[in-house]
N, C-alpha and C. Protein backbone atom coordinates (compact mmCIF):
# COMPACT_ATOMS: atom_id res chain seq x y z
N UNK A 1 -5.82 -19.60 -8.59
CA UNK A 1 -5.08 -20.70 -8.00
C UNK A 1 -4.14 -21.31 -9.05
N UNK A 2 -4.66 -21.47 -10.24
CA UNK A 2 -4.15 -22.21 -11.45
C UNK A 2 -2.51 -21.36 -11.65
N UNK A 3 -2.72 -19.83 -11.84
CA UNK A 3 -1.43 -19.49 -11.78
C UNK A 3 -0.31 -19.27 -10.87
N UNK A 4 -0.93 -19.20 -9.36
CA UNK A 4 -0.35 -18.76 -8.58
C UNK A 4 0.60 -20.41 -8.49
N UNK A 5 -0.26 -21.60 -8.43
CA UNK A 5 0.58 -22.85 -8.52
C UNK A 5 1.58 -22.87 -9.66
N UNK A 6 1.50 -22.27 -10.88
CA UNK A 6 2.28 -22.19 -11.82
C UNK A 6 3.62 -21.45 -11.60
N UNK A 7 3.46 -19.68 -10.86
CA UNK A 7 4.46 -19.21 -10.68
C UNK A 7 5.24 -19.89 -9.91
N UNK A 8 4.67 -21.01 -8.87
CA UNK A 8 5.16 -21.29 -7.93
C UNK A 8 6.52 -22.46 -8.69
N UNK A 9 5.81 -22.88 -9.65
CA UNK A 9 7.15 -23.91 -9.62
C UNK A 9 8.07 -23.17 -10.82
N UNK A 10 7.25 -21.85 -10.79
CA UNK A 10 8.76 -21.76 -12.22
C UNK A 10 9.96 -21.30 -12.06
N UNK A 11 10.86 -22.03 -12.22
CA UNK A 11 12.03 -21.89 -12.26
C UNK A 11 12.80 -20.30 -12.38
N UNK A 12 11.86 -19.91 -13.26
CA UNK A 12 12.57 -18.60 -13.86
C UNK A 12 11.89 -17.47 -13.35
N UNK A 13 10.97 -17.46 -12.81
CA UNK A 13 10.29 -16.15 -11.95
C UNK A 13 10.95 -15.56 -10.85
N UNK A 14 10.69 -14.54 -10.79
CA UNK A 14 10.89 -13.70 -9.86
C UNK A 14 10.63 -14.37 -8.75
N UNK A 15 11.83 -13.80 -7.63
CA UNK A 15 11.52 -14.43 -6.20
C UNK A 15 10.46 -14.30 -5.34
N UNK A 16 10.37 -12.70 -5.65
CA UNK A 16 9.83 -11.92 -5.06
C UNK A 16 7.54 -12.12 -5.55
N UNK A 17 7.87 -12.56 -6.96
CA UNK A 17 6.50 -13.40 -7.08
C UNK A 17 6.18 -14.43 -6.96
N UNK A 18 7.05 -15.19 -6.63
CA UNK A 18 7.34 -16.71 -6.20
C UNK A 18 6.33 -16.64 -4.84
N UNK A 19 6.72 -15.72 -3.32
CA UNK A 19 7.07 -15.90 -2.78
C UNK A 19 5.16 -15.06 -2.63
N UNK A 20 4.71 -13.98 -3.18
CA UNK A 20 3.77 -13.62 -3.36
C UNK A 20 2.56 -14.86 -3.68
N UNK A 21 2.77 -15.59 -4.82
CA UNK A 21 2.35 -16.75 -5.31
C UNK A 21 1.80 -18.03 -4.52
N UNK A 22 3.02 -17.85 -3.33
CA UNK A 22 2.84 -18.86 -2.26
C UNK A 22 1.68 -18.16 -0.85
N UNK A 23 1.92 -17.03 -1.06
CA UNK A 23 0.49 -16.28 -0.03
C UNK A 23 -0.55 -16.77 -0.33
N UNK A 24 -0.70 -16.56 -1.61
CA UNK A 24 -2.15 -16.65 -2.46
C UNK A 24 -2.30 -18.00 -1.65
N UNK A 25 -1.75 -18.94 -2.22
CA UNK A 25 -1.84 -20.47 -2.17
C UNK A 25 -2.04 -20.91 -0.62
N UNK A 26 -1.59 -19.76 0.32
CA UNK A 26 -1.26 -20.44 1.69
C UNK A 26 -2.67 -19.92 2.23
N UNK A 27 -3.63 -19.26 1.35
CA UNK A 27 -5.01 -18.63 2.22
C UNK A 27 -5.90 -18.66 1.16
N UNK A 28 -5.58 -19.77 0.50
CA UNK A 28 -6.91 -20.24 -0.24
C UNK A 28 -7.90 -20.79 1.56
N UNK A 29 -9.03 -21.15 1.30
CA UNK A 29 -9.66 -21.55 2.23
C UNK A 29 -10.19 -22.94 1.93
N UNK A 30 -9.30 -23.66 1.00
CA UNK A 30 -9.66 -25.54 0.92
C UNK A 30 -8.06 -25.54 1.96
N UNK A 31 -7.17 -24.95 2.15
CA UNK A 31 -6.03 -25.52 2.46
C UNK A 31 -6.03 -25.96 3.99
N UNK A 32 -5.24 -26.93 4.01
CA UNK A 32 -5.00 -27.46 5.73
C UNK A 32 -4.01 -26.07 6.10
N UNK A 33 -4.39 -25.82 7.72
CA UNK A 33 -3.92 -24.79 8.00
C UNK A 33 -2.20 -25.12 8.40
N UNK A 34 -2.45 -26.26 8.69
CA UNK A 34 -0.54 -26.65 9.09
C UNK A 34 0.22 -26.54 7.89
N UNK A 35 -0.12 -27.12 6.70
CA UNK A 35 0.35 -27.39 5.84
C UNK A 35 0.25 -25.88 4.84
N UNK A 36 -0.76 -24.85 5.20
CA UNK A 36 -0.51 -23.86 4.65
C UNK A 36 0.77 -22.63 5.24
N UNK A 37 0.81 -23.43 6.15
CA UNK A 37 1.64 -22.24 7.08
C UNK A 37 3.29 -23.19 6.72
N UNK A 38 3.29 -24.33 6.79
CA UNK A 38 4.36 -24.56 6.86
C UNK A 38 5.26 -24.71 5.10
N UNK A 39 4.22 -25.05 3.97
CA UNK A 39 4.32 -25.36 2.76
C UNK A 39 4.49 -23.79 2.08
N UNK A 40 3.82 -22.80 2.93
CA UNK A 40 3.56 -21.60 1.70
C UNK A 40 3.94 -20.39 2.27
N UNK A 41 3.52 -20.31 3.20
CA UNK A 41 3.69 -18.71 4.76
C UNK A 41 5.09 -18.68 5.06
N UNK A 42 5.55 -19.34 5.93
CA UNK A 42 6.48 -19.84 6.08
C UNK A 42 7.76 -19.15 5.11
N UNK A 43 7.73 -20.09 4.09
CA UNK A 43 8.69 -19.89 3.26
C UNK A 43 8.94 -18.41 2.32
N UNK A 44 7.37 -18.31 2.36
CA UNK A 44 6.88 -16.65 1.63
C UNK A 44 8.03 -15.40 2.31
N UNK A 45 7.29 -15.43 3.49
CA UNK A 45 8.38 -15.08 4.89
C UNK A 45 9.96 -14.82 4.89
N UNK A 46 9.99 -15.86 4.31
CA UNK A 46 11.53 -16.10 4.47
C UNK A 46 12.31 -15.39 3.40
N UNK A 47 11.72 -15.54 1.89
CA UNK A 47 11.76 -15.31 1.32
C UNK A 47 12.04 -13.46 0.60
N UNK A 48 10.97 -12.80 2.04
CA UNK A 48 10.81 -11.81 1.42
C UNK A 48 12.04 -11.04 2.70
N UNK A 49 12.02 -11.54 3.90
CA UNK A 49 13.19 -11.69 4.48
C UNK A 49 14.79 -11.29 3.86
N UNK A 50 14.44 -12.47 2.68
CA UNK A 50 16.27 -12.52 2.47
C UNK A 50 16.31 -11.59 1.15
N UNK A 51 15.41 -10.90 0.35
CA UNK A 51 14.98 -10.07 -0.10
C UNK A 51 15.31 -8.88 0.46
N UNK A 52 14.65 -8.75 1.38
CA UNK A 52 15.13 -7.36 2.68
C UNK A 52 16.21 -7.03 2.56
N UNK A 53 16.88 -7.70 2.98
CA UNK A 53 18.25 -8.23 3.58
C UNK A 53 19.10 -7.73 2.62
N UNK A 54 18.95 -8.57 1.58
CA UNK A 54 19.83 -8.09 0.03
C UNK A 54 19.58 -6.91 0.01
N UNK A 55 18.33 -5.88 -0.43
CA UNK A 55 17.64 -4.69 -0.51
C UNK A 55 18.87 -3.71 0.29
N UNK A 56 18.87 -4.05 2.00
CA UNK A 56 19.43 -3.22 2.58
C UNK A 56 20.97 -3.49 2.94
N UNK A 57 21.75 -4.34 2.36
CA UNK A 57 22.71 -4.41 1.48
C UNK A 57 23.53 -4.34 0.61
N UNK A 58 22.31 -4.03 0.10
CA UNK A 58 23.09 -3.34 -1.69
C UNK A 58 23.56 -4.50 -2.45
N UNK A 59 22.76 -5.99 -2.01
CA UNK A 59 23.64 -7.18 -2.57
C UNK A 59 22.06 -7.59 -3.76
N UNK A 60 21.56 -6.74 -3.66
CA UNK A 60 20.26 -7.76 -4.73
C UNK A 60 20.76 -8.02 -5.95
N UNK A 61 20.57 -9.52 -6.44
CA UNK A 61 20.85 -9.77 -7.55
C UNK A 61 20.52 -8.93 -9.02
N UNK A 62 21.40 -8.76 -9.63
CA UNK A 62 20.64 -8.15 -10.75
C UNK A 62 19.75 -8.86 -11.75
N UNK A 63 19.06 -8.09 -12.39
CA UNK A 63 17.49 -8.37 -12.69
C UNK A 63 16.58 -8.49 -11.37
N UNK A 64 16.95 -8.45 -10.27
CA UNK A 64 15.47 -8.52 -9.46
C UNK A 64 15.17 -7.43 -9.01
N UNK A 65 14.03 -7.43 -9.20
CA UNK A 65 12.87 -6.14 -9.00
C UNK A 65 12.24 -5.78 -7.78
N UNK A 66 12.31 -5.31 -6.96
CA UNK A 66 12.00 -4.37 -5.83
C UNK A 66 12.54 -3.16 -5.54
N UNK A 67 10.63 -2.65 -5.94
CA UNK A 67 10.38 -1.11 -6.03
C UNK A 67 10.95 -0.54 -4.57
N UNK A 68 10.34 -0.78 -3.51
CA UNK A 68 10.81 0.19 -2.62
C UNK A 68 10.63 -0.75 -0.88
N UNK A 69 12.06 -0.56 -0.33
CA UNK A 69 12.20 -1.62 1.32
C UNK A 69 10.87 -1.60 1.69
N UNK A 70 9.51 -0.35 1.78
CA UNK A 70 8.72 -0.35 2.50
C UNK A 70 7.61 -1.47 1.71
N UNK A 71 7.51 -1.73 0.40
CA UNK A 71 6.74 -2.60 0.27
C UNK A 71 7.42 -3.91 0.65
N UNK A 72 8.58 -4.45 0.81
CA UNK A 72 8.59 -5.61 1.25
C UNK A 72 8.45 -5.52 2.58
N UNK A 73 8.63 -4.43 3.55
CA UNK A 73 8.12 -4.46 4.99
C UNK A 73 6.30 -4.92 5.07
N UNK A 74 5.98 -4.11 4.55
CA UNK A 74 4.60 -4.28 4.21
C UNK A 74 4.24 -6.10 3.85
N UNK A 75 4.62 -6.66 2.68
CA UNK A 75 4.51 -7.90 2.54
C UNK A 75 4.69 -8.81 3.42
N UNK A 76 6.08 -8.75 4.33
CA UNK A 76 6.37 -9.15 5.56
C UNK A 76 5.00 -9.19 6.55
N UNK A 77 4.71 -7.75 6.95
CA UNK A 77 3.64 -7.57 7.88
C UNK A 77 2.52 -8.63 7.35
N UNK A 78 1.65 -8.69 6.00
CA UNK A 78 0.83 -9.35 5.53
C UNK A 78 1.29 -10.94 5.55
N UNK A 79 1.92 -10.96 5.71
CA UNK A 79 1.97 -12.52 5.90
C UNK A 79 2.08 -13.69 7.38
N UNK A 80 2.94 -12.36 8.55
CA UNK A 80 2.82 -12.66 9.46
C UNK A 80 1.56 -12.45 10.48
N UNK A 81 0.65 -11.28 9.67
CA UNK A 81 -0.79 -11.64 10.12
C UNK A 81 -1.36 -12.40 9.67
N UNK A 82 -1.28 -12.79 8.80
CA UNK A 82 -2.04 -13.85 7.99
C UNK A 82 -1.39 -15.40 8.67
N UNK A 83 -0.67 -15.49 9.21
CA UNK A 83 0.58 -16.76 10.28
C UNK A 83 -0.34 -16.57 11.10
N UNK A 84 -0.70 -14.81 12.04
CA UNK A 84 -1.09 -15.06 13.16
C UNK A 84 -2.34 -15.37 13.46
N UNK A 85 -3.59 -14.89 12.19
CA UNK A 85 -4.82 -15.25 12.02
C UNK A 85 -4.66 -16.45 12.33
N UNK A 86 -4.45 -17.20 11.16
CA UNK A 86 -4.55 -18.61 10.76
C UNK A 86 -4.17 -19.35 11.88
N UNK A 87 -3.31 -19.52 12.76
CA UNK A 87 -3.25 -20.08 14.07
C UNK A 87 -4.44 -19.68 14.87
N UNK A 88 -4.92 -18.46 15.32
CA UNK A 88 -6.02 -18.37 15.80
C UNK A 88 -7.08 -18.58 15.52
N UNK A 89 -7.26 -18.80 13.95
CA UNK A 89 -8.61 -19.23 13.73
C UNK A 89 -8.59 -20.80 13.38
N UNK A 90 -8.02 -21.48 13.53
CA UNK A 90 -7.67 -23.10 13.43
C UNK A 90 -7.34 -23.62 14.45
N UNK A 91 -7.35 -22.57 15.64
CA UNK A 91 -6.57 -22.83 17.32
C UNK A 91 -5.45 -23.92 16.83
N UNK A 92 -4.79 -23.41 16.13
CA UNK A 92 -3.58 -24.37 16.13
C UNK A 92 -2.06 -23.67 16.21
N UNK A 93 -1.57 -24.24 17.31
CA UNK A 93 -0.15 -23.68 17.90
C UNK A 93 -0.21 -22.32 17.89
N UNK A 94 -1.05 -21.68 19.31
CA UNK A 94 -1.38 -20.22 19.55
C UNK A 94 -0.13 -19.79 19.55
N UNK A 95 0.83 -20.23 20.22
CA UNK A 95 1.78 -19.73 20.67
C UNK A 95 2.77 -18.97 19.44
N UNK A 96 2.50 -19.87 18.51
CA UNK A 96 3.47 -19.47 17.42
C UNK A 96 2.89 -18.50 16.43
N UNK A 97 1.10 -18.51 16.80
CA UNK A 97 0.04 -17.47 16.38
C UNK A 97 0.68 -15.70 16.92
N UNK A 98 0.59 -16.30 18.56
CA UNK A 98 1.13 -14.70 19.25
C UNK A 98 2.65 -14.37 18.90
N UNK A 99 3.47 -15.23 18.78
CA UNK A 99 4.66 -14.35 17.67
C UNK A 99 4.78 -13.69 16.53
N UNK A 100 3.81 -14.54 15.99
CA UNK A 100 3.72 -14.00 14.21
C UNK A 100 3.16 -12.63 14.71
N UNK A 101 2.39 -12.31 15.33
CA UNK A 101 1.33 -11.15 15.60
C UNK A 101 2.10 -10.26 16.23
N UNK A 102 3.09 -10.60 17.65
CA UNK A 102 3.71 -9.69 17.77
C UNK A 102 4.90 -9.20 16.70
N UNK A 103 5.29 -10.11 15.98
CA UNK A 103 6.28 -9.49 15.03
C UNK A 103 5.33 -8.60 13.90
N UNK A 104 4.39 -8.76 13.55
CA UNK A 104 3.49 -7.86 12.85
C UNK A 104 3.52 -6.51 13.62
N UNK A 105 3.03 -6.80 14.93
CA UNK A 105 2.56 -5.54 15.26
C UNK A 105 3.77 -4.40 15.80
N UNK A 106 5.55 -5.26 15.97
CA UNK A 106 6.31 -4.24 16.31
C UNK A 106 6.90 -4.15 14.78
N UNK A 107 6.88 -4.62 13.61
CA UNK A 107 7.35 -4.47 11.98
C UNK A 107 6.33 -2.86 12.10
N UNK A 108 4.94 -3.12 12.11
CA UNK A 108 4.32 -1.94 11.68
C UNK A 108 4.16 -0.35 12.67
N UNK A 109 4.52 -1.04 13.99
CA UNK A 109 4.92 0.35 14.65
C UNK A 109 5.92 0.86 14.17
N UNK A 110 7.27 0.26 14.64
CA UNK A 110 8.72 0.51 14.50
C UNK A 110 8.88 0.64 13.33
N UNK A 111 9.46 -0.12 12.04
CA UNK A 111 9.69 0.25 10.77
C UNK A 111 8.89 0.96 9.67
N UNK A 112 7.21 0.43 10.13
CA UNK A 112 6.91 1.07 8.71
C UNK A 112 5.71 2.32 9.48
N UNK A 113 6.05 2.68 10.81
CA UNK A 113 5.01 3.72 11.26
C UNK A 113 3.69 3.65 10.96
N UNK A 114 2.78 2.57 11.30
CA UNK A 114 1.73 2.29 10.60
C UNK A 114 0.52 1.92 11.21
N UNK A 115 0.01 3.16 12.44
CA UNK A 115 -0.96 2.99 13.51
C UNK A 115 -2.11 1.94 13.01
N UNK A 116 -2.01 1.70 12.06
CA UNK A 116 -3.48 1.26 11.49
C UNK A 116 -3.15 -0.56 11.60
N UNK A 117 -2.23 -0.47 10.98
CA UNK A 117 -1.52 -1.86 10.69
C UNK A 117 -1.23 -2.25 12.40
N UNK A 118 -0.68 -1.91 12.95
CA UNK A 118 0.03 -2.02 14.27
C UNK A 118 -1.34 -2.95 15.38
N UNK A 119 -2.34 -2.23 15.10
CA UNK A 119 -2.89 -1.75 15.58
C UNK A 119 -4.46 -3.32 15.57
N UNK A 120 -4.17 -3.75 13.96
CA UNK A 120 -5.12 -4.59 13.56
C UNK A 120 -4.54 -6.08 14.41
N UNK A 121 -2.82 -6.09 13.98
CA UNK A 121 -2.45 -6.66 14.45
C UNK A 121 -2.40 -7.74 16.16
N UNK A 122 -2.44 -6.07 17.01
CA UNK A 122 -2.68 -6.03 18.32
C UNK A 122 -4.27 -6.72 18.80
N UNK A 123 -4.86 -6.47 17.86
CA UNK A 123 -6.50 -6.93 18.03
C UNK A 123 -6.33 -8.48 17.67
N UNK A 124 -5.97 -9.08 16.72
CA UNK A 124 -5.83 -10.14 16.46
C UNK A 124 -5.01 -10.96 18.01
N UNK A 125 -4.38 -10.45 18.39
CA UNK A 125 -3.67 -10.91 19.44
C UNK A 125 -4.10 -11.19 20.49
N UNK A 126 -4.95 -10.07 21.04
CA UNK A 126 -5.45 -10.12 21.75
C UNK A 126 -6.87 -11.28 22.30
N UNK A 127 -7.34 -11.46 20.86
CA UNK A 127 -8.45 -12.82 20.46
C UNK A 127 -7.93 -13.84 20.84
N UNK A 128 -6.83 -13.85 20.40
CA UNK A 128 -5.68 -15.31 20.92
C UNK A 128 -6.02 -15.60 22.45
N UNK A 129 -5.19 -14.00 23.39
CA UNK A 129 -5.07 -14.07 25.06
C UNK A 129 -6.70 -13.90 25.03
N UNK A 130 -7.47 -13.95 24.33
CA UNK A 130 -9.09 -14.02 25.37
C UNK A 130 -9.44 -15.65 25.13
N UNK A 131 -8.89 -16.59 24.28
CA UNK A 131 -9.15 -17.66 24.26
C UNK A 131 -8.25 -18.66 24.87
N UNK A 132 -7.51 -18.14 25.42
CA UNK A 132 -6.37 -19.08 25.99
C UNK A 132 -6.92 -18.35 27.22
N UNK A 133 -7.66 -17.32 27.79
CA UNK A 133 -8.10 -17.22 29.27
C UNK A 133 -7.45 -16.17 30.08
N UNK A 134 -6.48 -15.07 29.12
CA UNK A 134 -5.56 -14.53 30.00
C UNK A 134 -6.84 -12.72 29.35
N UNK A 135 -7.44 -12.64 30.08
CA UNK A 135 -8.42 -11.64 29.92
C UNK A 135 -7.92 -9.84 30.31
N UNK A 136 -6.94 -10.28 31.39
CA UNK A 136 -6.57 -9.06 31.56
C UNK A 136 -5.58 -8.37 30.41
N UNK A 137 -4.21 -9.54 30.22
CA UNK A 137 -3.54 -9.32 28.97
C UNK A 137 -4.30 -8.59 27.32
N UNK A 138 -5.12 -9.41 26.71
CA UNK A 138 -6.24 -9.39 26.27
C UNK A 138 -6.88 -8.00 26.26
N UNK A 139 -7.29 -7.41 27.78
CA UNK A 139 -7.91 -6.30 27.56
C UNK A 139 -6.60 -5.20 27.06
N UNK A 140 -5.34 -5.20 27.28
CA UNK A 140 -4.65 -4.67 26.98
C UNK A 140 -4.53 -4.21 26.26
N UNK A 141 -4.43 -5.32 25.30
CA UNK A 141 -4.11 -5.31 23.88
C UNK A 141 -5.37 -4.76 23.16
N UNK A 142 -6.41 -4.65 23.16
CA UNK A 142 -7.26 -4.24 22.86
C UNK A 142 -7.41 -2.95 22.56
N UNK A 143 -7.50 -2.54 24.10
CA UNK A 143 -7.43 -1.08 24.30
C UNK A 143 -6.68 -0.13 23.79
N UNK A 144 -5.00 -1.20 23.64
CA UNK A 144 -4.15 0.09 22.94
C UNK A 144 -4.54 -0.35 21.70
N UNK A 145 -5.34 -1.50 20.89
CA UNK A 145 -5.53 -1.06 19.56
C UNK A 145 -6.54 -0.26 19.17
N UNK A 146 -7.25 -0.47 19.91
CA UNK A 146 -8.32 0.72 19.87
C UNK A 146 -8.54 2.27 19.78
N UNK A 147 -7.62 2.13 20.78
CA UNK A 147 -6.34 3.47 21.13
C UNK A 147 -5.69 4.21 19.99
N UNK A 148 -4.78 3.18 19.28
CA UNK A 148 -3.83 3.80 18.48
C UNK A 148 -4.58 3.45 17.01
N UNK A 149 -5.85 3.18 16.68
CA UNK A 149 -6.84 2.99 15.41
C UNK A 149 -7.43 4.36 15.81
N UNK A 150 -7.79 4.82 16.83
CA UNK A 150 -8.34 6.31 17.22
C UNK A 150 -7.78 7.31 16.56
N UNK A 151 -5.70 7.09 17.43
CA UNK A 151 -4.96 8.05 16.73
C UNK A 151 -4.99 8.05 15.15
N UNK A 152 -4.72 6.76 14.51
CA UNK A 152 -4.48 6.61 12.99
C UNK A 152 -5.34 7.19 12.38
N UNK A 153 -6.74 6.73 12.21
CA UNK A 153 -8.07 7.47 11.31
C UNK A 153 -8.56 8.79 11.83
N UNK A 154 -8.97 8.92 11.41
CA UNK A 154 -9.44 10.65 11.23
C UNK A 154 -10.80 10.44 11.59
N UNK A 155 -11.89 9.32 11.50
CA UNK A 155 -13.13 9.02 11.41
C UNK A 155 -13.18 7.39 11.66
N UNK A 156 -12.63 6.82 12.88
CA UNK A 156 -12.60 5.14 12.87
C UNK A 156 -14.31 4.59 13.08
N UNK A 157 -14.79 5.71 13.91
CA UNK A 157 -15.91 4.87 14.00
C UNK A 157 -16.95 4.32 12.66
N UNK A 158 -16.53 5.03 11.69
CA UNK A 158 -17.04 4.47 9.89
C UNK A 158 -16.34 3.17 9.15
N UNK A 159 -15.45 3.05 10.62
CA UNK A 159 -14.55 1.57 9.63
C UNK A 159 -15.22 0.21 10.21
N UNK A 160 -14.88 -0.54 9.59
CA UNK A 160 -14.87 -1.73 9.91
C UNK A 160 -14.15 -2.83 10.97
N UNK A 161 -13.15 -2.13 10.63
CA UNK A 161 -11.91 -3.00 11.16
C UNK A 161 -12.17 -2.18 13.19
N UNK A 162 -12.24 -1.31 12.83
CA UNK A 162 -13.51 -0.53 14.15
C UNK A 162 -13.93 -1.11 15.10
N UNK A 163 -15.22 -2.03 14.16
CA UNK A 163 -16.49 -2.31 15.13
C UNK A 163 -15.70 -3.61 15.54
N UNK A 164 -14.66 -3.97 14.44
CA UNK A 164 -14.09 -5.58 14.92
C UNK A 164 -13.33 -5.53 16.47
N UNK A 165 -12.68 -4.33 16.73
CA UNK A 165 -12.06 -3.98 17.94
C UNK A 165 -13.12 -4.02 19.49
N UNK A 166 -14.00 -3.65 19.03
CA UNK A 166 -15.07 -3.80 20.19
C UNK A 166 -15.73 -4.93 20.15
N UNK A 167 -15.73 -5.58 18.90
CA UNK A 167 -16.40 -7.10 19.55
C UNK A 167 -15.56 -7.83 20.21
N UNK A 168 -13.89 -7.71 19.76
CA UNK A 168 -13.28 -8.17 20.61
C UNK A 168 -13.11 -8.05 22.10
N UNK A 169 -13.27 -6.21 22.25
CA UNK A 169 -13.26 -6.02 23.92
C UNK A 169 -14.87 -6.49 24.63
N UNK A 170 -16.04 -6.61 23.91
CA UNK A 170 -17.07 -7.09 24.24
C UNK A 170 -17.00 -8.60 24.87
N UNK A 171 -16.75 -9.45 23.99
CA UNK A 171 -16.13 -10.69 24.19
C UNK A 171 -15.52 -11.26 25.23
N UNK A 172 -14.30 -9.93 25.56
CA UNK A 172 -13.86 -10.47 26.78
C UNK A 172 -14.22 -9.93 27.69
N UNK A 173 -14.89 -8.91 28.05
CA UNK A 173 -15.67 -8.37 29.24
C UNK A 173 -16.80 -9.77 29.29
N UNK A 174 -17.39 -9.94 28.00
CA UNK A 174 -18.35 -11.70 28.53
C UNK A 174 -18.00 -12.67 29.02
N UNK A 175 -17.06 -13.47 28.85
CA UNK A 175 -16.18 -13.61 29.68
C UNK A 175 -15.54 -13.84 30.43
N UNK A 176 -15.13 -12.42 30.63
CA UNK A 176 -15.02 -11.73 32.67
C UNK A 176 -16.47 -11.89 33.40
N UNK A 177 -17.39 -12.29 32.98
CA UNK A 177 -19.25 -12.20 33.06
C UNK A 177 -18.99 -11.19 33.50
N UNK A 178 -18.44 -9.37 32.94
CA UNK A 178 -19.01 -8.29 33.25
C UNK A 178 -20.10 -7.76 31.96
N UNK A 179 -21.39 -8.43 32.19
CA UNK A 179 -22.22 -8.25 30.82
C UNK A 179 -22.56 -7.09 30.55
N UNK A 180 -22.38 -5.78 31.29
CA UNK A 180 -22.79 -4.67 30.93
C UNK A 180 -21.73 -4.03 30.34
N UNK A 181 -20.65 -4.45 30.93
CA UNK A 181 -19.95 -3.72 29.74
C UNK A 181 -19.67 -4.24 28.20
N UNK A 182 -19.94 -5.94 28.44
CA UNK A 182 -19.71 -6.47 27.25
C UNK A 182 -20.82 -6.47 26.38
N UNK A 183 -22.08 -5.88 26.42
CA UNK A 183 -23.26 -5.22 25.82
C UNK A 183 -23.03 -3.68 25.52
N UNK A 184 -22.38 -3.02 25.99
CA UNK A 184 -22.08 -1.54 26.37
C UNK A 184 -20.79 -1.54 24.42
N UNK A 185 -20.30 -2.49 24.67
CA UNK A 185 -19.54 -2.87 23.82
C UNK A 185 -19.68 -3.79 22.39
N UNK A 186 -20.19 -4.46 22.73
CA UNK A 186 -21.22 -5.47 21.41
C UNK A 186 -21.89 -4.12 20.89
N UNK A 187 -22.74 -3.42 21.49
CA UNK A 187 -23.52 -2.06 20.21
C UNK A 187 -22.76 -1.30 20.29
N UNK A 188 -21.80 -1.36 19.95
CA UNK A 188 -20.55 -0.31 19.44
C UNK A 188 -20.51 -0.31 17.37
């Protein structure tokens, strides 16, 4: 924490760790979630954004350092799940939760081809539409993450991120009070 607040105000650092610096800071777990999203995420975001931008321009300042467009796609993706978590797990302003998430989840289809990523994303989303009540939406989203975590791994049922997909579709089959499937699904 001690340094990441340090990079944060220095003047002379890199943007691009600036902007890293402010992740850290925006998912510590003492932080208010408004104030992490709007003080640190947010701007991280933006940041790595206008980064991009320059990158695929040909306008980046000299001296700044970025290795390759796909890791700042990547950084992008990590932060706007980390936007879309954090709204869902603070139930605060879902709405702006299910954007961050869908922009995660079409960044990691579309640009960086990334069934896995795409895919975690879509699950997170879907938690959102099972708590706001829209169950069918919800199962959707599920299914194709489930779906396209199938295609990605070679062996999903050994992951983690896995069993997290079926507690989610468990969940909302409970629910729907269809308990057999949402037991059928919980021992997954």
């Amino acid at each position: 924490k001690f340094y990441a607040e340090k990079v944060v105000t220095d003047k002379t650092a890199p943007r691009r760790l600036i902007a890293t610096a402010k992740v850290i800071l925006g998912l510590l777990p003492t932080q208010n979630p408004e104030k992490a999203i709007e003080t640190y995420l947010e701007p991280a975001k933006q940041t790595y954004q206008q980064i991009l931008e320059e990158l695929i321009d040909d306008k980046l300042p000299d001296g700044e350092f970025v290795d390759r467009r796909r890791d700042i796609y990547l950084e992008i993706h990590q932060v706007l799940k980390s936007i879309g978590g954090m709204h869902l797990h603070h139930f605060y302003d879902l709405e702006k939760g299910k954007t961050a998430l869908e922009e995660a989840h079409n960044l990691a289809k579309y640009k960086l081809n990334l069934p896995l990523y795409a895919a975690t994303a879509l699950n997170e989303w879907a938690r959102i539409l099972r708590f706001e009540g829209d169950f069918d939406d919800a199962l959707n989203k599920v299914t194709l993450a489930i779906t396209t975590y199938k295609v990605g791994m070679k062996n999903p049922e050994v992951d983690v991120n896995f069993g997290y997909f079926y507690e989610t579709l468990g969940l909302i089959y409970k629910e729907k009070d269809d308990f057999l499937l949402a037991k059928e699904h919980l021992n997954k």
